[in-house]
C-alpha atoms as a PDB file:
ATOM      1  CA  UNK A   1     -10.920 -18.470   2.260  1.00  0.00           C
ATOM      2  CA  UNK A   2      -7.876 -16.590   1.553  1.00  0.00           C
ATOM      3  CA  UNK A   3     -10.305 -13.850  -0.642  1.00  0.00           C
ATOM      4  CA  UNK A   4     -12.281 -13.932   2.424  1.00  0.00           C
ATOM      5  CA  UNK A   5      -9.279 -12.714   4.606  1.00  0.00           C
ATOM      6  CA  UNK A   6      -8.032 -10.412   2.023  1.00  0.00           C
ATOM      7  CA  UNK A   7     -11.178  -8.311   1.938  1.00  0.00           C
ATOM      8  CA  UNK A   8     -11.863  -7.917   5.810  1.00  0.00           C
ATOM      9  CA  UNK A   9      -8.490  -7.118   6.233  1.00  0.00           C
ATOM     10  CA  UNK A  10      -8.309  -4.641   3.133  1.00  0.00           C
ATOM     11  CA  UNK A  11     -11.484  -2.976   4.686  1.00  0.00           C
ATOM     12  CA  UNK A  12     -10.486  -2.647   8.251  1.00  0.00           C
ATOM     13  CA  UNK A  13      -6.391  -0.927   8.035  1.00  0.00           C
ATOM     14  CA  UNK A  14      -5.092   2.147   6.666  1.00  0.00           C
ATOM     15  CA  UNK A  15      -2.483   0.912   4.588  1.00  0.00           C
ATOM     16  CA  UNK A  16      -4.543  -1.862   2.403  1.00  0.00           C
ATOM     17  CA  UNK A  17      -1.652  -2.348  -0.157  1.00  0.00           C
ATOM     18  CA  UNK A  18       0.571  -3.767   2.697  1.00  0.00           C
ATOM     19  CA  UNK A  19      -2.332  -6.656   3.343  1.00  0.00           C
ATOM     20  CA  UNK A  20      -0.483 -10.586   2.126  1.00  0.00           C
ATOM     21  CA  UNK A  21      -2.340 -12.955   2.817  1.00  0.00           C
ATOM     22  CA  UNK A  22      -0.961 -16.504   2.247  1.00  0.00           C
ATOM     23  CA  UNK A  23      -2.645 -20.480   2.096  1.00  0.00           C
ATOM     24  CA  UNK A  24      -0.654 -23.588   3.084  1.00  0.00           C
ATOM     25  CA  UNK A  25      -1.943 -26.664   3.368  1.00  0.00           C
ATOM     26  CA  UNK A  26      -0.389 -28.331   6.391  1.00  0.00           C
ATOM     27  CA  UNK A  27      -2.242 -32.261   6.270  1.00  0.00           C
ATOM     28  CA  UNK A  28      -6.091 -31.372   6.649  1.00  0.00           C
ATOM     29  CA  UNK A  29      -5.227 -27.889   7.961  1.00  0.00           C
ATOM     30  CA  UNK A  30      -5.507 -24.808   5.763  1.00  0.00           C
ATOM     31  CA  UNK A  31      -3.422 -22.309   7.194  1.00  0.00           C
ATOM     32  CA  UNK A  32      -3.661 -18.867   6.413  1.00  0.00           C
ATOM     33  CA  UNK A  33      -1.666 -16.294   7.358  1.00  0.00           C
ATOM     34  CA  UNK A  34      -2.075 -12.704   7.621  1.00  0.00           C
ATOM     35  CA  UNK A  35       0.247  -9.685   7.039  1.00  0.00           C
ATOM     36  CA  UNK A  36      -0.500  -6.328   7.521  1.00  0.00           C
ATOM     37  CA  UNK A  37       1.594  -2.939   7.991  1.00  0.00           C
ATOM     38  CA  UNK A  38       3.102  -2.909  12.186  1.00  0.00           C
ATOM     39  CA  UNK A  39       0.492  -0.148  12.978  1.00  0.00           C
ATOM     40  CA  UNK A  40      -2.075  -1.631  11.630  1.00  0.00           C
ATOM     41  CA  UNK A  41      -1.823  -5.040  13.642  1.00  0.00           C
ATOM     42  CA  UNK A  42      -3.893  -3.322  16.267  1.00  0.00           C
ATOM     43  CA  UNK A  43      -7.149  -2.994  14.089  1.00  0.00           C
ATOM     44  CA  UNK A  44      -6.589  -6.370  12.578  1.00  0.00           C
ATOM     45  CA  UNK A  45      -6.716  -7.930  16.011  1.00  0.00           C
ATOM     46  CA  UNK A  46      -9.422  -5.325  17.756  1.00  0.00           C
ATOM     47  CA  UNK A  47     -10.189  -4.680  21.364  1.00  0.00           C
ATOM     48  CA  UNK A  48      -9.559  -8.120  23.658  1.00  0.00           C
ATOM     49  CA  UNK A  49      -8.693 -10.071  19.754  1.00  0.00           C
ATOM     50  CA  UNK A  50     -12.871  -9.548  18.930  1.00  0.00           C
ATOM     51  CA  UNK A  51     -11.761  -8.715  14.910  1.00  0.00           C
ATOM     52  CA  UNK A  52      -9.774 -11.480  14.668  1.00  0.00           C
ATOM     53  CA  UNK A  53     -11.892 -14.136  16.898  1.00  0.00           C
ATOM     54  CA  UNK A  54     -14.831 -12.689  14.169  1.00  0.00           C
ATOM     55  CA  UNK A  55     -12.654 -13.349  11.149  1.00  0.00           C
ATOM     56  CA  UNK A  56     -10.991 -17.026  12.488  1.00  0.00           C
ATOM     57  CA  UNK A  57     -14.958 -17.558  13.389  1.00  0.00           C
ATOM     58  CA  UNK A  58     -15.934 -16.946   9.655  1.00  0.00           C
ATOM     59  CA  UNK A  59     -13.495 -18.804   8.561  1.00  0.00           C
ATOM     60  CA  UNK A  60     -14.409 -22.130  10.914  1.00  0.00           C
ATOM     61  CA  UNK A  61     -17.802 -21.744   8.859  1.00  0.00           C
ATOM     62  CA  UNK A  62     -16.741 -21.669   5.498  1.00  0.00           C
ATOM     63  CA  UNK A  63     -14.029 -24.673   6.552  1.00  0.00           C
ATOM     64  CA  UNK A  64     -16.937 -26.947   7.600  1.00  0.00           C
ATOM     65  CA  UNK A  65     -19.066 -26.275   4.294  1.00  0.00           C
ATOM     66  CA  UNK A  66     -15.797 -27.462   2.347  1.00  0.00           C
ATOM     67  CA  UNK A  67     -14.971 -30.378   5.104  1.00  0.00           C
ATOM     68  CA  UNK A  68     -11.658 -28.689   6.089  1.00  0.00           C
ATOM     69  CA  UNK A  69     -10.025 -27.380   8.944  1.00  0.00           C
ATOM     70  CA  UNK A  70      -8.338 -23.595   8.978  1.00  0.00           C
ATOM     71  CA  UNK A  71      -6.318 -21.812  11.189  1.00  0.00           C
ATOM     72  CA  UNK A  72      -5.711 -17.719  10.841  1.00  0.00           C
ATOM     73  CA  UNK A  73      -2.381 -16.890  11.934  1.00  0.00           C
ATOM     74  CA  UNK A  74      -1.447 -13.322  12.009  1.00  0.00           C
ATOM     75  CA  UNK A  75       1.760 -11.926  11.593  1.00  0.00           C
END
């Protein structure tokens, strides 16, 4: 999941060498969390959040093929 992440993100900012992107396990909850450059938030999270609603809505589909919950947080 975290590749996943990684690779949208790389392809979507400016500044791809400032993209971290970190997994915790928190119980049954993978949580990943996002980093990117402070003018690059913007394209991460799109017009009205549609990038990032697309990329937590991947995410919700590879979680139920592996039986897992996820949660994108950006920072």
């Amino acid at each position: 999941m975290k590749e996943l992440v990684e690779y949208i993100a790389k392809s979507i900012v400016s500044v791809p060498d400032d993209v971290k992107v970190t997994e915790e396990a928190d119980g049954d909850i993978v949580v990943v969390k996002l980093e990117v450059a402070a003018d690059d938030k913007g394209r991460v999270i799109g017009r009205q959040g549609r990038v990032a609603e697309a990329m937590r809505t991947l995410l919700r589909v590879m979680a139920t093929k592996e039986g897992t919950r996820v949660r994108l947080e950006i920072v």
